[in-house]
C-alpha atoms as a PDB file:
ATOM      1  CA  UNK A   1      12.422 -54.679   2.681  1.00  0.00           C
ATOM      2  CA  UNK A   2      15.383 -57.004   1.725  1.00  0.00           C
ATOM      3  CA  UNK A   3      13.666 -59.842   3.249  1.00  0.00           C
ATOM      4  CA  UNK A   4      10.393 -59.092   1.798  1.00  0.00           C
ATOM      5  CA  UNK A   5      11.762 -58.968  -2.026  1.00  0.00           C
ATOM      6  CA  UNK A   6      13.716 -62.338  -1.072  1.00  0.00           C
ATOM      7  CA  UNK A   7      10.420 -64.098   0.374  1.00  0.00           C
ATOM      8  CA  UNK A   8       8.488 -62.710  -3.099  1.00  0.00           C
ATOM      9  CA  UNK A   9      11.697 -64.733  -4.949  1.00  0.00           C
ATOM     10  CA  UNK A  10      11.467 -67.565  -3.047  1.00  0.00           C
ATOM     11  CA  UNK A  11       7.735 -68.009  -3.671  1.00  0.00           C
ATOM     12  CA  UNK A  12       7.748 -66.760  -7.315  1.00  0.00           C
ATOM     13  CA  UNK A  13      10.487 -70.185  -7.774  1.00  0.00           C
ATOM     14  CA  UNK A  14       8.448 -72.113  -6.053  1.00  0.00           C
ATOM     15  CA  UNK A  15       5.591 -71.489  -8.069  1.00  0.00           C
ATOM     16  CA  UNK A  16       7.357 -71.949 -11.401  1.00  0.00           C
ATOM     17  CA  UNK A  17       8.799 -75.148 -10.089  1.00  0.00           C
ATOM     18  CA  UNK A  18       5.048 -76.360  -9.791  1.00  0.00           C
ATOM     19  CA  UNK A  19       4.047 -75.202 -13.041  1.00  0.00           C
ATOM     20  CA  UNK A  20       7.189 -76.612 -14.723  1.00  0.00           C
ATOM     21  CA  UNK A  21       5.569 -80.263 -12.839  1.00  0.00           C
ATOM     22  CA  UNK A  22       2.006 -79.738 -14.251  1.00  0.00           C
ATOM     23  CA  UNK A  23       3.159 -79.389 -17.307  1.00  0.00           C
ATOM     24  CA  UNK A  24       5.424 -82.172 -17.836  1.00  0.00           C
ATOM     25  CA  UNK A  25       2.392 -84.254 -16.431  1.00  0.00           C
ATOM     26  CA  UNK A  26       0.014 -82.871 -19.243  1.00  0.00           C
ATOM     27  CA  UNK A  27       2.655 -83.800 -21.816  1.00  0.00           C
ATOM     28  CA  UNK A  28       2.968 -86.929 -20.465  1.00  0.00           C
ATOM     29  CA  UNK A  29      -0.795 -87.611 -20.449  1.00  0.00           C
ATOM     30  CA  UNK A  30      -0.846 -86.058 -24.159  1.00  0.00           C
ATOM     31  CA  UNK A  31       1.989 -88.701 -25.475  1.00  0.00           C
ATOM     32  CA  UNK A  32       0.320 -91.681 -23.742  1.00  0.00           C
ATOM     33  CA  UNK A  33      -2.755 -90.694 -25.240  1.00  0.00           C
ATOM     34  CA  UNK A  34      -1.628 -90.807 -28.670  1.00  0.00           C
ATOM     35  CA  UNK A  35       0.303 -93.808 -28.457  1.00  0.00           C
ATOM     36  CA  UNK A  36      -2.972 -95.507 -26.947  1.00  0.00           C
ATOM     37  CA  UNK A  37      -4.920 -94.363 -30.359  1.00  0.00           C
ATOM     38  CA  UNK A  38      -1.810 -95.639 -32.304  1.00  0.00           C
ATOM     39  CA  UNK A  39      -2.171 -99.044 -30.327  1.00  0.00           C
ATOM     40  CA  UNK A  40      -6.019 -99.279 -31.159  1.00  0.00           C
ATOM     41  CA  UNK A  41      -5.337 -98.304 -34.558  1.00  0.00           C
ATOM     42  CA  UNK A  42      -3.201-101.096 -34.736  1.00  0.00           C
ATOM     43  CA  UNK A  43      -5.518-103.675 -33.315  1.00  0.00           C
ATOM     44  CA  UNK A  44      -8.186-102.706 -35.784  1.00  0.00           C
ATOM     45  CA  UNK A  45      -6.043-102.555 -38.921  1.00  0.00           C
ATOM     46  CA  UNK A  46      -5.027-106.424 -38.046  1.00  0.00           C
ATOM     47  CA  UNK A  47      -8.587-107.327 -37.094  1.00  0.00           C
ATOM     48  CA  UNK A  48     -10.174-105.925 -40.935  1.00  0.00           C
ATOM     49  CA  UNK A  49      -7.113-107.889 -42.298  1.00  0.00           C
ATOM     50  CA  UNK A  50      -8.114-110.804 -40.400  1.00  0.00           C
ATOM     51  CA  UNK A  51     -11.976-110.496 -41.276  1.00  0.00           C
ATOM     52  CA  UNK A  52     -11.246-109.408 -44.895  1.00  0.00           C
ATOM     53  CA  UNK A  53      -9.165-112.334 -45.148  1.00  0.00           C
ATOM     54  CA  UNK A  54      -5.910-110.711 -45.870  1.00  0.00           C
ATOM     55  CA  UNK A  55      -4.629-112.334 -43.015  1.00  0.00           C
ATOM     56  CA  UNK A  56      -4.689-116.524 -43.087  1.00  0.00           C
ATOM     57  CA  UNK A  57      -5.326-117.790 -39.696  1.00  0.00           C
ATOM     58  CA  UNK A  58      -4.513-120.671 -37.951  1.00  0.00           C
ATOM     59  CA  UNK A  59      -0.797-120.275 -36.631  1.00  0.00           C
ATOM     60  CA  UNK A  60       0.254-117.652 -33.403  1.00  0.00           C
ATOM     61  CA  UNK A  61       2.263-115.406 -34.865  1.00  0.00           C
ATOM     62  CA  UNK A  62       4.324-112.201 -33.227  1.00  0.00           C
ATOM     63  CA  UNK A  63       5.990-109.339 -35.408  1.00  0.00           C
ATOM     64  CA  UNK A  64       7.754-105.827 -35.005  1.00  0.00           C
ATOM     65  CA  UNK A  65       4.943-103.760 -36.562  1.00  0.00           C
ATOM     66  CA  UNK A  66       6.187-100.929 -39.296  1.00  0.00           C
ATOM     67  CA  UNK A  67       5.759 -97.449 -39.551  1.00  0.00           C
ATOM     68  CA  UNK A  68       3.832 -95.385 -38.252  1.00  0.00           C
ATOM     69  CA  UNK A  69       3.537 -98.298 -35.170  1.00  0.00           C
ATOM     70  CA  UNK A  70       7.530 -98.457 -34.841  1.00  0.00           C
ATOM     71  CA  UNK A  71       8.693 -99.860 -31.656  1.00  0.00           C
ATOM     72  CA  UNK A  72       5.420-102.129 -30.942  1.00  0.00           C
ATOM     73  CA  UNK A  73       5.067-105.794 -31.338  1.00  0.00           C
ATOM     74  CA  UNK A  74       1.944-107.172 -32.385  1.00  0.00           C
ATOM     75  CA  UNK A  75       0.965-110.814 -31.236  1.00  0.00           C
ATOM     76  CA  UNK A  76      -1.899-112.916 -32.430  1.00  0.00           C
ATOM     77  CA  UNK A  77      -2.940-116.160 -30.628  1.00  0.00           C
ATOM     78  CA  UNK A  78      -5.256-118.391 -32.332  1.00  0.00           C
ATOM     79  CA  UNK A  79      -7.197-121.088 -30.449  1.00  0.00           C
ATOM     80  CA  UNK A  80      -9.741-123.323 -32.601  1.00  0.00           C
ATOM     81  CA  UNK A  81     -13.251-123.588 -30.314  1.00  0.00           C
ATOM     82  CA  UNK A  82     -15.446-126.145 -30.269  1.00  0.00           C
ATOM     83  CA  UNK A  83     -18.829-125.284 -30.127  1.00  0.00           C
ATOM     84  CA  UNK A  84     -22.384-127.578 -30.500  1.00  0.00           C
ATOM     85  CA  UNK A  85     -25.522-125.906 -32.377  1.00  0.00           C
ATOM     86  CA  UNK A  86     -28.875-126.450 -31.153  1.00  0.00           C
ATOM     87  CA  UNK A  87     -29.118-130.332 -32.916  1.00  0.00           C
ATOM     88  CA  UNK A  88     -25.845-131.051 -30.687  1.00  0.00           C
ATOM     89  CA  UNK A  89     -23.383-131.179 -33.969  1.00  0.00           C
ATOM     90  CA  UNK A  90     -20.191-129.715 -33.706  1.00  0.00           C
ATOM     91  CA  UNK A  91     -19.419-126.605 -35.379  1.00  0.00           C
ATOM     92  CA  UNK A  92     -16.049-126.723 -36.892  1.00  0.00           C
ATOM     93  CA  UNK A  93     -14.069-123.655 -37.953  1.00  0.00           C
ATOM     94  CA  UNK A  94     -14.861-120.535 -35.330  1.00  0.00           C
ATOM     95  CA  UNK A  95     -11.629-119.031 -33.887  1.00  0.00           C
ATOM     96  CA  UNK A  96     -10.789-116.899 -30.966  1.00  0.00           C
ATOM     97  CA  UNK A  97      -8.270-114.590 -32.083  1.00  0.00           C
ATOM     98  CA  UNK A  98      -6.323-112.732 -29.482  1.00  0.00           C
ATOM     99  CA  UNK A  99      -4.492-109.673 -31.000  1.00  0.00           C
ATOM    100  CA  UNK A 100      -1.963-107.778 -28.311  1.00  0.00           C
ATOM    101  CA  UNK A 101       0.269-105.096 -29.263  1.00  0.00           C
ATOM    102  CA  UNK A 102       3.041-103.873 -26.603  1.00  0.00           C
ATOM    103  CA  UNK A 103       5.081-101.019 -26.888  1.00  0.00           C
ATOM    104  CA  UNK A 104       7.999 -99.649 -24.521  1.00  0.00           C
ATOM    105  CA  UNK A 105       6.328 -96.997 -22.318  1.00  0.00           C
ATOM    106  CA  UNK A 106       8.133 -93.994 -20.772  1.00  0.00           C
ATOM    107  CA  UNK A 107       8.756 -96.214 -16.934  1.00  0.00           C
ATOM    108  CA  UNK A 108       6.990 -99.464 -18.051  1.00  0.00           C
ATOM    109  CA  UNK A 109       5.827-101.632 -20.955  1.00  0.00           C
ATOM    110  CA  UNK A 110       2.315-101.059 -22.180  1.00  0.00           C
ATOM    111  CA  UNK A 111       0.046-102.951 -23.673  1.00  0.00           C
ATOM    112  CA  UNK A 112      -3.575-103.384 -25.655  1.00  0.00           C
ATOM    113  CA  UNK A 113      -5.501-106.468 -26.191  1.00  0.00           C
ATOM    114  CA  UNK A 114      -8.295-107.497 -28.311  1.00  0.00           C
ATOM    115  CA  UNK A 115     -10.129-110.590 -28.503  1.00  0.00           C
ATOM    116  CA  UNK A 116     -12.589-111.650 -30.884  1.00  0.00           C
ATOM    117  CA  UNK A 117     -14.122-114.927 -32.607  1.00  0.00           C
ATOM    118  CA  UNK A 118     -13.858-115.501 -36.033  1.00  0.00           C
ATOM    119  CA  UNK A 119     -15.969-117.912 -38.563  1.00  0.00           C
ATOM    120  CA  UNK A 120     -14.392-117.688 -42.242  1.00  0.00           C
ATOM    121  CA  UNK A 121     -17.309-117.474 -44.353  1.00  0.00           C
ATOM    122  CA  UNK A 122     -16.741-119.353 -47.440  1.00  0.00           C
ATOM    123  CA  UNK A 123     -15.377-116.689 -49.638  1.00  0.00           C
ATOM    124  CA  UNK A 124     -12.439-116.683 -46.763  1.00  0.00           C
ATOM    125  CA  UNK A 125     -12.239-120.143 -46.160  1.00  0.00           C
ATOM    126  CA  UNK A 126      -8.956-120.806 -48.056  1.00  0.00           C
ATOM    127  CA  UNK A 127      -7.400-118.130 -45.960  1.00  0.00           C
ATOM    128  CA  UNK A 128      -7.527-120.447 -43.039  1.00  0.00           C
ATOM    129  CA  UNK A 129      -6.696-123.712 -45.131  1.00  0.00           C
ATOM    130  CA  UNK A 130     -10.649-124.859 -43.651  1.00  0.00           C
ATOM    131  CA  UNK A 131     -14.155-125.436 -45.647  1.00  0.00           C
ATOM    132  CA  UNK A 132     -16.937-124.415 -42.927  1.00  0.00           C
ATOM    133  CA  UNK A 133     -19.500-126.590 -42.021  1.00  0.00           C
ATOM    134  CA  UNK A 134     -23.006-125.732 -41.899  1.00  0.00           C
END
């Protein structure tokens, strides 16, 4: 009988040492998940800034990012291409803009990227210190 009640114990603990695991995972899961949104939600802000033309473009640029995005760093790397339209003349002012935020994870550093390209219509142009060609 003795033995019995202490093999019960023994698996009862076992079993709640198991459960404890699964849910530590979900947690986990849960907090990555919403820092993942908070990274997007990042991204996008900078990228309606950047369209808008809140933002001027032209230089890399990294900063600590504010609340409610404390402990991530936002970085935005500019490169100027050069494309050709269909009468082979250079078009002059289109951007790819690289936005990537990183944040300190729970074991390792994460990270989002974003890459778009970017023509500053003329209402924008003086954000980028450019006139578009056409």
């Amino acid at each position: 009988m003795l033995m019995e009640a202490l093999l019960a114990v023994t698996i009862f603990a076992f079993g709640v040492l198991v459960l404890g695991k699964c849910v530590n995972g979900c947690l986990s899961a849960m907090r990555l998940k919403e820092e993942d949104a908070l990274a997007r939600r990042a991204l996008e802000n900078r990228w309606a800034e950047i369209e808008s033309g809140a933002v001027p473009v032209g230089k890399n640029t990294a900063e600590e990012l504010k609340p409610p995005f404390d402990g991530m760093t936002l970085k935005t790397t500019v490169v100027p291409v050069e494309k050709e339209n269909e009468k082979q003349e250079k078009v002059e002012g289109i951007y790819a803009i690289t936005l990537s935020v990183t944040w300190g994870g729970e074991d390792e550093e994460q990270s989002k990227e974003l890459l778009f390209y970017y023509y500053p219509s003329a209402g924008n142009a003086a954000a980028t210190g450019t006139t578009p060609t056409r």
